[in-house]
C-alpha atoms as a PDB file:
ATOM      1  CA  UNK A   1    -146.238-115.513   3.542  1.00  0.00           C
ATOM      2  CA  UNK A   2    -147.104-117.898   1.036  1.00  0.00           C
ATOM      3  CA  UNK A   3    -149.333-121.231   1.215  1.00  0.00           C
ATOM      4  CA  UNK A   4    -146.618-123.345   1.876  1.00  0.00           C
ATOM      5  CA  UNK A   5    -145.155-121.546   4.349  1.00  0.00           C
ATOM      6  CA  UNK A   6    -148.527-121.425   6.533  1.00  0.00           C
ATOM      7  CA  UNK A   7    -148.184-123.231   9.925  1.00  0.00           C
ATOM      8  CA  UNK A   8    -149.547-126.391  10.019  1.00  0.00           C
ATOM      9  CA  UNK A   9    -151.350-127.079  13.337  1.00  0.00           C
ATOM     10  CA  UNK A  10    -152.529-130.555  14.849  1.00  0.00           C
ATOM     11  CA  UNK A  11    -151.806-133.588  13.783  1.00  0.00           C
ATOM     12  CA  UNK A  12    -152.804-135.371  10.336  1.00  0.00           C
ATOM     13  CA  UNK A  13    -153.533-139.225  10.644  1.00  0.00           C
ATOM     14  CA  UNK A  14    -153.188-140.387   7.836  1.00  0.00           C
ATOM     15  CA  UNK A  15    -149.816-138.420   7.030  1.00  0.00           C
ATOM     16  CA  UNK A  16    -147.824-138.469  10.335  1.00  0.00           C
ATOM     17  CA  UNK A  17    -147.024-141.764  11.246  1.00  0.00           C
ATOM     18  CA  UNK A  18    -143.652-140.373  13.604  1.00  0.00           C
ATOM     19  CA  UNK A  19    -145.538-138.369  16.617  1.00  0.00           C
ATOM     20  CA  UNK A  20    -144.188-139.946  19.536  1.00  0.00           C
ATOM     21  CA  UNK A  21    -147.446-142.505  20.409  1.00  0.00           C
ATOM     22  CA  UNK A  22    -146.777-142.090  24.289  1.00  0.00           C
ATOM     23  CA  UNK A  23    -147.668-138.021  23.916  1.00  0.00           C
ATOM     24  CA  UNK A  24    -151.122-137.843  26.155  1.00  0.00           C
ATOM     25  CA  UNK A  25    -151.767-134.703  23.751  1.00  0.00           C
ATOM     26  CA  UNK A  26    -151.028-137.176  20.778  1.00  0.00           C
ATOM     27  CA  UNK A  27    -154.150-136.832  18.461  1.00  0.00           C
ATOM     28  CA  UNK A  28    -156.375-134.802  20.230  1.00  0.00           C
ATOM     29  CA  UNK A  29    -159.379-133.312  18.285  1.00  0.00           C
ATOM     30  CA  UNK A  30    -159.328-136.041  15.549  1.00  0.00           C
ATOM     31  CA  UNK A  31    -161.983-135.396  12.952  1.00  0.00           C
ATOM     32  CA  UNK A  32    -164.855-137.304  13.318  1.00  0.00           C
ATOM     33  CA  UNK A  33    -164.804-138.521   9.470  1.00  0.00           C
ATOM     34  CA  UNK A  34    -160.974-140.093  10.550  1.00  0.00           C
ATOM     35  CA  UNK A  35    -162.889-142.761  12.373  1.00  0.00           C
ATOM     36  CA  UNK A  36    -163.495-144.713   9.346  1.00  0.00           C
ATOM     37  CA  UNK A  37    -159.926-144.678   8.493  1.00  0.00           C
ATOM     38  CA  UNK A  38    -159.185-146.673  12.363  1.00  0.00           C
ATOM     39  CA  UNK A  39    -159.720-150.336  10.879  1.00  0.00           C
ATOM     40  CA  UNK A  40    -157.625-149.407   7.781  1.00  0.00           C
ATOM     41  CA  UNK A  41    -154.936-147.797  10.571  1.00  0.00           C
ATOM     42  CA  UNK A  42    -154.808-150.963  12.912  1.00  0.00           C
ATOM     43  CA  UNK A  43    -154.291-153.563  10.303  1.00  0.00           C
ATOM     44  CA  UNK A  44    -151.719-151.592   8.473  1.00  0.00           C
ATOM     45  CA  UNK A  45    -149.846-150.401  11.581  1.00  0.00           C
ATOM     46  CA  UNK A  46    -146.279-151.649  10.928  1.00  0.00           C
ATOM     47  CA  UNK A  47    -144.750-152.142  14.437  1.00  0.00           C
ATOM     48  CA  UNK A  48    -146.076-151.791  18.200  1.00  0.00           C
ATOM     49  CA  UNK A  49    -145.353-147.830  18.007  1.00  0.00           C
ATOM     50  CA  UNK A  50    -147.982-147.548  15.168  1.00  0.00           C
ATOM     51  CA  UNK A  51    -150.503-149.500  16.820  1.00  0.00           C
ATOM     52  CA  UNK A  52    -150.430-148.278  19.677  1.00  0.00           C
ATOM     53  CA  UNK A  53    -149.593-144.940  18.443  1.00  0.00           C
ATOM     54  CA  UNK A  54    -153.666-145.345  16.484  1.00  0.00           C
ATOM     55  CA  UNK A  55    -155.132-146.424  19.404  1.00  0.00           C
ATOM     56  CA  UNK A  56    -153.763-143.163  21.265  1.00  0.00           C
ATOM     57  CA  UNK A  57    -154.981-141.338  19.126  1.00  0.00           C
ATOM     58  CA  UNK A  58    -158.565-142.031  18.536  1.00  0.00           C
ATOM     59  CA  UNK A  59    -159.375-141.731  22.274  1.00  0.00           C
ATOM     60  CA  UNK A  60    -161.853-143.628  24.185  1.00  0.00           C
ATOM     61  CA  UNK A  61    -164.766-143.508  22.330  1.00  0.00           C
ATOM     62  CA  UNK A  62    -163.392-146.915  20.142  1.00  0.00           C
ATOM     63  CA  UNK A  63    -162.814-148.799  22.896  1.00  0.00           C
ATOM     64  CA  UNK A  64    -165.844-148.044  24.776  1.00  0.00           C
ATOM     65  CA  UNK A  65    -167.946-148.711  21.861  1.00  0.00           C
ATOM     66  CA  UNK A  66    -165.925-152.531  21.708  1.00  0.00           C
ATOM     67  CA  UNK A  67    -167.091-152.743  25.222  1.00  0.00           C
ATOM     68  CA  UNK A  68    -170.502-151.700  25.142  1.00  0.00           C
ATOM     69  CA  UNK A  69    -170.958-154.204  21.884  1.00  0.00           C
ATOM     70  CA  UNK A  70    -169.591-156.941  23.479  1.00  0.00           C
ATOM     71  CA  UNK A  71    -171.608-156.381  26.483  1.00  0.00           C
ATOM     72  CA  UNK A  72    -174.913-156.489  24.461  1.00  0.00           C
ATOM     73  CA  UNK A  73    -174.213-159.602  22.478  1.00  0.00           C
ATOM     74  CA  UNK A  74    -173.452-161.246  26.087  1.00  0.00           C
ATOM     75  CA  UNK A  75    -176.747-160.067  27.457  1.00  0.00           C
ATOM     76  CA  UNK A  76    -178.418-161.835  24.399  1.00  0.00           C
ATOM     77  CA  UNK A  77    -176.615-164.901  24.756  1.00  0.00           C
ATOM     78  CA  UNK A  78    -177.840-164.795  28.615  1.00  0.00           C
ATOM     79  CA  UNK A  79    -181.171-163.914  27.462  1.00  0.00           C
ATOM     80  CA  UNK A  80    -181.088-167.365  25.137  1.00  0.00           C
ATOM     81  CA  UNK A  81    -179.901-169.537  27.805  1.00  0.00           C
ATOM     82  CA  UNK A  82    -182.249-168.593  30.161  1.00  0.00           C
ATOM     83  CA  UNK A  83    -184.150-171.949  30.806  1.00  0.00           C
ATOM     84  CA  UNK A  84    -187.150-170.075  31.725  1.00  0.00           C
ATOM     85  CA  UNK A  85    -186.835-168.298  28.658  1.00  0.00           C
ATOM     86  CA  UNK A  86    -185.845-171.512  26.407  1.00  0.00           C
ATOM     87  CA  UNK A  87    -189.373-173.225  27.927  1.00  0.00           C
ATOM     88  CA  UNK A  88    -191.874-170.531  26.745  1.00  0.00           C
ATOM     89  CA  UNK A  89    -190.175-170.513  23.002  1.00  0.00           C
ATOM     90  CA  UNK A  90    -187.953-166.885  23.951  1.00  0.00           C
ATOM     91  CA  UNK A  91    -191.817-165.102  23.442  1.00  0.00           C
ATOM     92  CA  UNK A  92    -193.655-164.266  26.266  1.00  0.00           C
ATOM     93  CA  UNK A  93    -195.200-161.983  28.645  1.00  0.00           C
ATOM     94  CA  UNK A  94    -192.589-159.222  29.889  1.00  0.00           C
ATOM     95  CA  UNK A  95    -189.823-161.151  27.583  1.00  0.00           C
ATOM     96  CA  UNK A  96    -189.028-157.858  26.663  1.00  0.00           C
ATOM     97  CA  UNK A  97    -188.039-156.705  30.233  1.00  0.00           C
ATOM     98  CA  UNK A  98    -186.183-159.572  30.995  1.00  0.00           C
ATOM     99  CA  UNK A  99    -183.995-159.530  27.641  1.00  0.00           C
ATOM    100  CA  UNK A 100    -183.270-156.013  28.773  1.00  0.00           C
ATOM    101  CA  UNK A 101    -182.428-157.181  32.116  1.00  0.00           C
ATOM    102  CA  UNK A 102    -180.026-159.912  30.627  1.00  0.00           C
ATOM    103  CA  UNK A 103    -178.430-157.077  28.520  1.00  0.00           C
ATOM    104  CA  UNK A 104    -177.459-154.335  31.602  1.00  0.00           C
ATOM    105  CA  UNK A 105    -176.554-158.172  33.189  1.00  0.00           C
ATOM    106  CA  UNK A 106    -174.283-158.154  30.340  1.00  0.00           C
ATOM    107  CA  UNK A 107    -172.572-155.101  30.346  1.00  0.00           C
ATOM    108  CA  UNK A 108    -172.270-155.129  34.190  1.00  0.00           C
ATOM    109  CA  UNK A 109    -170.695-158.453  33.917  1.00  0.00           C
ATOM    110  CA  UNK A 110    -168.296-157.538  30.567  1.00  0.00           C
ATOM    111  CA  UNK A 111    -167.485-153.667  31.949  1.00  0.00           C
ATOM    112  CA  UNK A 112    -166.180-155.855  35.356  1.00  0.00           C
ATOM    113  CA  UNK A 113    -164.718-158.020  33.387  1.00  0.00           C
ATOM    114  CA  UNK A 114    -162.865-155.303  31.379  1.00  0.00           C
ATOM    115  CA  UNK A 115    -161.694-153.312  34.091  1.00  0.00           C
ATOM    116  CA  UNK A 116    -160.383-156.003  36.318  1.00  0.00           C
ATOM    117  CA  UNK A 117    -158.648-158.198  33.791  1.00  0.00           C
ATOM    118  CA  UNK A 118    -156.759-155.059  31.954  1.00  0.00           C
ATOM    119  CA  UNK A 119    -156.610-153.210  35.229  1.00  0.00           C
ATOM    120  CA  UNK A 120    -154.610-156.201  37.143  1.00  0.00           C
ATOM    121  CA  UNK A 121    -152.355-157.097  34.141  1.00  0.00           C
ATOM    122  CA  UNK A 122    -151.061-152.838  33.941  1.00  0.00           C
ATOM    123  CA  UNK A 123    -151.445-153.288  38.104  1.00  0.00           C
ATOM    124  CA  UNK A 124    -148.533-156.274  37.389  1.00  0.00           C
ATOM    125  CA  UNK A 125    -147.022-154.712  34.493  1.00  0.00           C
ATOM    126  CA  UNK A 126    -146.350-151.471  36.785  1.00  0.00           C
ATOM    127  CA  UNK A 127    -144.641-153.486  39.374  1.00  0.00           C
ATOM    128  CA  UNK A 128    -142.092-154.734  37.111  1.00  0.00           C
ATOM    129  CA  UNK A 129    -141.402-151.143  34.737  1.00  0.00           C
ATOM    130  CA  UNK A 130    -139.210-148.874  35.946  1.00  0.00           C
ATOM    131  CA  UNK A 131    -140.728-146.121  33.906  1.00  0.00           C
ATOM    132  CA  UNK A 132    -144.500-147.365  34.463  1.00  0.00           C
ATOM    133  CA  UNK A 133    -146.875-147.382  37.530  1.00  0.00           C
ATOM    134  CA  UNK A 134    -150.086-147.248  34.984  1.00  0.00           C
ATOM    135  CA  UNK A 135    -151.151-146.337  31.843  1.00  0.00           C
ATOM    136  CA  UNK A 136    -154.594-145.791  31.159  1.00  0.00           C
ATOM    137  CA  UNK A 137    -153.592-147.152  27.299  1.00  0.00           C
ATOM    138  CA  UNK A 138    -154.127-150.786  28.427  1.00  0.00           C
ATOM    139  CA  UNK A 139    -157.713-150.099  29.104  1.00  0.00           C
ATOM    140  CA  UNK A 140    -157.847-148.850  25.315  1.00  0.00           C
ATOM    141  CA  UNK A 141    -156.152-151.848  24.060  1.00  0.00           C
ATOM    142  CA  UNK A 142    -158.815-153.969  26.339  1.00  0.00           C
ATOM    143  CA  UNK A 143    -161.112-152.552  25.050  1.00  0.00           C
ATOM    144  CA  UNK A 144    -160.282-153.062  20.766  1.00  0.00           C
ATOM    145  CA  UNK A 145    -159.505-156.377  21.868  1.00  0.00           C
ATOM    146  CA  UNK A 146    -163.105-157.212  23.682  1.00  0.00           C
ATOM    147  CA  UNK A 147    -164.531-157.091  19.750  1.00  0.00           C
ATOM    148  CA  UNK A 148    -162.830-160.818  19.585  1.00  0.00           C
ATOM    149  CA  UNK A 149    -165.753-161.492  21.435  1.00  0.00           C
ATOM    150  CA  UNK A 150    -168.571-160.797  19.596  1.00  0.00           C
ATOM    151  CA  UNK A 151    -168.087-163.161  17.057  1.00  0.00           C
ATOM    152  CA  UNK A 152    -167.515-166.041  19.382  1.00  0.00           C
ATOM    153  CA  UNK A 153    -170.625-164.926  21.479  1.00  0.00           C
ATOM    154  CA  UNK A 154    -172.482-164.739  17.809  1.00  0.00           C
ATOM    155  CA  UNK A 155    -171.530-168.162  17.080  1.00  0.00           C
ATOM    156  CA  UNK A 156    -172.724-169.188  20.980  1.00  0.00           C
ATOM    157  CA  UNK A 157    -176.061-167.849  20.318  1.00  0.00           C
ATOM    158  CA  UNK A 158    -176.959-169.655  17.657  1.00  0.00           C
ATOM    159  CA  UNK A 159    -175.525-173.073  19.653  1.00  0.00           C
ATOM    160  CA  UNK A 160    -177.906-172.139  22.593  1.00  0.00           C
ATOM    161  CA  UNK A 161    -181.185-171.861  20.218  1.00  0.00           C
ATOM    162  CA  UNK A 162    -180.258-175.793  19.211  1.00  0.00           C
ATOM    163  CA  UNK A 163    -179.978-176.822  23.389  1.00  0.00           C
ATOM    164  CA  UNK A 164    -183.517-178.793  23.781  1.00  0.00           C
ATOM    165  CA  UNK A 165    -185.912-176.625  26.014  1.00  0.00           C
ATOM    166  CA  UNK A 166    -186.133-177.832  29.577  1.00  0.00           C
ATOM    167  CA  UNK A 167    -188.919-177.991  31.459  1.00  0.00           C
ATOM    168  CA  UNK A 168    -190.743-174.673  32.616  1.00  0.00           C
ATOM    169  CA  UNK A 169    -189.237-173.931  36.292  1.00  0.00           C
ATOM    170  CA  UNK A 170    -189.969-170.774  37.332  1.00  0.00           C
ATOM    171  CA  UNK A 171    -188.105-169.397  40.545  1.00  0.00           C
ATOM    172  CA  UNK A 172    -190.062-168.986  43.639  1.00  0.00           C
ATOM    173  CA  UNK A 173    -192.790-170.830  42.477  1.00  0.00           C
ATOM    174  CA  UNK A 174    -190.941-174.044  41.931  1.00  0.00           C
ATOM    175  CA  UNK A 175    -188.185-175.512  44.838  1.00  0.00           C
ATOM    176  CA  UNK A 176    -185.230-174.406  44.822  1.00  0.00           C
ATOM    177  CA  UNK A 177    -183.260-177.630  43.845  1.00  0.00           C
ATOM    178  CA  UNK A 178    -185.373-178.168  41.034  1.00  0.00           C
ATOM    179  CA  UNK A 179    -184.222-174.671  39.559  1.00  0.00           C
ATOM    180  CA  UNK A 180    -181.119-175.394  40.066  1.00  0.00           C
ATOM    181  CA  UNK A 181    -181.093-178.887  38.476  1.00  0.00           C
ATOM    182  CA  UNK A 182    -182.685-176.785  35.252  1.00  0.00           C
ATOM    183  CA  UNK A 183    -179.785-173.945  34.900  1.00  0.00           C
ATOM    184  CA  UNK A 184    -177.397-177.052  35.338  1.00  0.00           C
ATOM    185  CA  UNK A 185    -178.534-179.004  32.744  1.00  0.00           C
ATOM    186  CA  UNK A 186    -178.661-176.325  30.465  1.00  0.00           C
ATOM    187  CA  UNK A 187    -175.046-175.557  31.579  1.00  0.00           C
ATOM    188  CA  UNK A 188    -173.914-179.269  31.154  1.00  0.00           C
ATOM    189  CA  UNK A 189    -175.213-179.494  27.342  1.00  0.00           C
ATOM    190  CA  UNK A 190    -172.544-180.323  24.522  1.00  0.00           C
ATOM    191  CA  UNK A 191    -173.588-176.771  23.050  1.00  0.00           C
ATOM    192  CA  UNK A 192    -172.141-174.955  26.065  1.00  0.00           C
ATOM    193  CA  UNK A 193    -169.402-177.222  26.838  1.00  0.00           C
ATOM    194  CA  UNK A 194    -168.561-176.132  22.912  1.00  0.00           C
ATOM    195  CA  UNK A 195    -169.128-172.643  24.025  1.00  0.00           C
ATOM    196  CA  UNK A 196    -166.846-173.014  26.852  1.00  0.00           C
ATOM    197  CA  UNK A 197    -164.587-174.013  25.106  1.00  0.00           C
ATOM    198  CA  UNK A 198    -164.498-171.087  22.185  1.00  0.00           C
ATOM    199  CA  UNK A 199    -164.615-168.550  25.029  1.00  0.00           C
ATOM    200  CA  UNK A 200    -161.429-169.517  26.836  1.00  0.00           C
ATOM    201  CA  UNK A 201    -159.857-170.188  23.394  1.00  0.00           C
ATOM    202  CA  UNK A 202    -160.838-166.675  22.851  1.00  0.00           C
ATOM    203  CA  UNK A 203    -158.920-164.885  26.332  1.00  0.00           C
ATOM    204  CA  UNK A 204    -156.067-167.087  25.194  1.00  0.00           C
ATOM    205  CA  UNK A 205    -155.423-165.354  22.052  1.00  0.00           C
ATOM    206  CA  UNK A 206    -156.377-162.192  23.608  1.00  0.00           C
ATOM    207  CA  UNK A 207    -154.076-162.667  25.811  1.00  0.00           C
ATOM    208  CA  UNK A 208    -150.829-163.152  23.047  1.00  0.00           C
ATOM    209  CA  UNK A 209    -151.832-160.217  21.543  1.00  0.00           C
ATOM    210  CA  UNK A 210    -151.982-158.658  24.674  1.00  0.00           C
ATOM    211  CA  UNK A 211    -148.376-159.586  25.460  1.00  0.00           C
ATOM    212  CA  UNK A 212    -146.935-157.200  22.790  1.00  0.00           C
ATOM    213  CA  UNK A 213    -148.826-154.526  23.841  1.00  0.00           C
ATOM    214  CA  UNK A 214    -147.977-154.170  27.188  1.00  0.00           C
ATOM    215  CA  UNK A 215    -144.673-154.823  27.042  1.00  0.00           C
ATOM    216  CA  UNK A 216    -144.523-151.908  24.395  1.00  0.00           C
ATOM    217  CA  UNK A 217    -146.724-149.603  26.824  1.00  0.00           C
ATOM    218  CA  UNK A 218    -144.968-150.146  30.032  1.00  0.00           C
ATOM    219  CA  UNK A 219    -141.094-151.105  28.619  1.00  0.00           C
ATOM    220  CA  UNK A 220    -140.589-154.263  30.008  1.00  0.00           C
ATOM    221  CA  UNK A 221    -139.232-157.234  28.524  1.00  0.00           C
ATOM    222  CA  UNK A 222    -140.602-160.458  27.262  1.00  0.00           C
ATOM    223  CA  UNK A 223    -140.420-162.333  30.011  1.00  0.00           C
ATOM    224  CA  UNK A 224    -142.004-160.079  32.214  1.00  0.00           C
ATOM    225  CA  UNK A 225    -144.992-159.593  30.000  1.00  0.00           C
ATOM    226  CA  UNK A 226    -145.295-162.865  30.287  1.00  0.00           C
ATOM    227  CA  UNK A 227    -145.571-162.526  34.310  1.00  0.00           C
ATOM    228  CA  UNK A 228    -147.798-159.937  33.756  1.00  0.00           C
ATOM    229  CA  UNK A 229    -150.511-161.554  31.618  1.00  0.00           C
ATOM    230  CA  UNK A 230    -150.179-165.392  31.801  1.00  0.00           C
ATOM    231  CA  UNK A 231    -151.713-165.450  35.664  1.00  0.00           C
ATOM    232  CA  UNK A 232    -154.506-163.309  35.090  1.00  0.00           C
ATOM    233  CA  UNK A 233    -155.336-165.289  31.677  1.00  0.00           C
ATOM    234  CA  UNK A 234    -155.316-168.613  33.406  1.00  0.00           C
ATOM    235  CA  UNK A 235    -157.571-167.031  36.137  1.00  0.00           C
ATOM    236  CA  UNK A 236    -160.056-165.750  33.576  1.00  0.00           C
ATOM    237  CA  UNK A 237    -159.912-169.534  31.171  1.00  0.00           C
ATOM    238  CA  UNK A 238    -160.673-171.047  34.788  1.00  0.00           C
ATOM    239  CA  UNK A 239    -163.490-168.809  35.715  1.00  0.00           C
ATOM    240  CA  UNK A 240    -164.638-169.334  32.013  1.00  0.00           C
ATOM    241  CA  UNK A 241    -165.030-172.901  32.474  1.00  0.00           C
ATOM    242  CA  UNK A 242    -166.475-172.536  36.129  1.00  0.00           C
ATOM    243  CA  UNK A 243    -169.452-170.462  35.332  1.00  0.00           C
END
């Protein structure tokens, strides 16, 4: 038997782009060099069955990892808006405990986030497929599109370090209302109505690229995507703008 007539096992990356993307087996054992190759992969991916096909088959570790950074960059941001924190100057004794308490805040609040917003739109998505109760893939695609993010929240940090420091208000040393009346102002401050603002522009667009997506990962048509993610979108630009 000759070279060229040796069986070729697995599945090349970068050469087969006509595996059926909805295989679960699709990709398994990637290389781990082939990760450098998923940036290049998404923005070349010529329809819905490439993309999703690439996000298939790099597995979880991607999307976790778009999770996980997001999460940290939202326990900063927490950390910088803490009026406490904005009062002594971000510096002082045990601020290194509580910016690691903001950060597991974080990823608590974004991993919460993550599963309920992806896991109610594939929840809806289900109801209308007839193929479709849920696929797991959503959760991937949730999690690639978290990174949008990160930039916003990068932007958001530097807006909170130019919000004037309140006065120092410490909880359970100081009464309640007056605690209270500190968070809010910080809360009411052009930078974080500008931050607001970014951040449910940001699950907007996340939410039209979403609409492609799922309607490619559960077979339903436009209008029902639609159904699927307009609701819980709304729900999340509200709660944005509530918090």
């Amino acid at each position: 038997m000759g070279s060229d007539d040796s069986p070729n096992f697995g599945y090349d990356p970068q050469m087969d782009h006509t595996a059926d993307p909805h295989n679960e087996t699709f990709g398994s054992g990637v290389p781990d060099q082939s990760y450098r190759q998923l940036i290049r992969e998404l923005a070349t991916a010529r329809n819905m069955d490439d993309l999703v096909g690439t996000m298939k088959r790099y597995g979880w570790l991607p999307p976790i990892t778009g999770v996980l950074l997001y999460g940290i960059v939202q326990g900063v941001f927490e950390h910088l808006t803490e009026p406490f924190a904005m009062s002594q100057g971000y510096v002082f004794t045990g601020w290194k405990l509580a910016l690691g308490i903001n950060i597991l805040f974080g990823l608590f609040v974004v991993a919460f986030t993550w599963f309920l917003y992806f896991g109610v739109i594939g929840s809806i998505a289900g109801f209308f497929s007839e193929k479709t109760n849920m696929d797991t893939t959503v959760f991937k695609a949730g999690g690639y599109l978290s990174v949008s993010f990160v930039p916003v929240l990068i932007v958001s940090c530097f807006l909170a370090l130019t919000i004037p420091a309140p006065e120092t208000v410490v909880a359970g040393v100081e009464p309640t209302e007056a605690v209270i009346e500190t968070h809010r102002a910080v809360a009411n401050s052009p930078q974080m109505q500008i931050v607001d603002l970014l951040l449910s522009a940001t699950w907007i667009v996340v939410g039209f690229l979403f609409l492609p997506i799922i309607s490619k990962l559960y077979d339903i048509n436009r209008k029902q995507s639609v159904m699927s993610v307009l609701p819980v979108t709304l729900l999340a630009v509200i709660g944005t703008q509530l918090v």
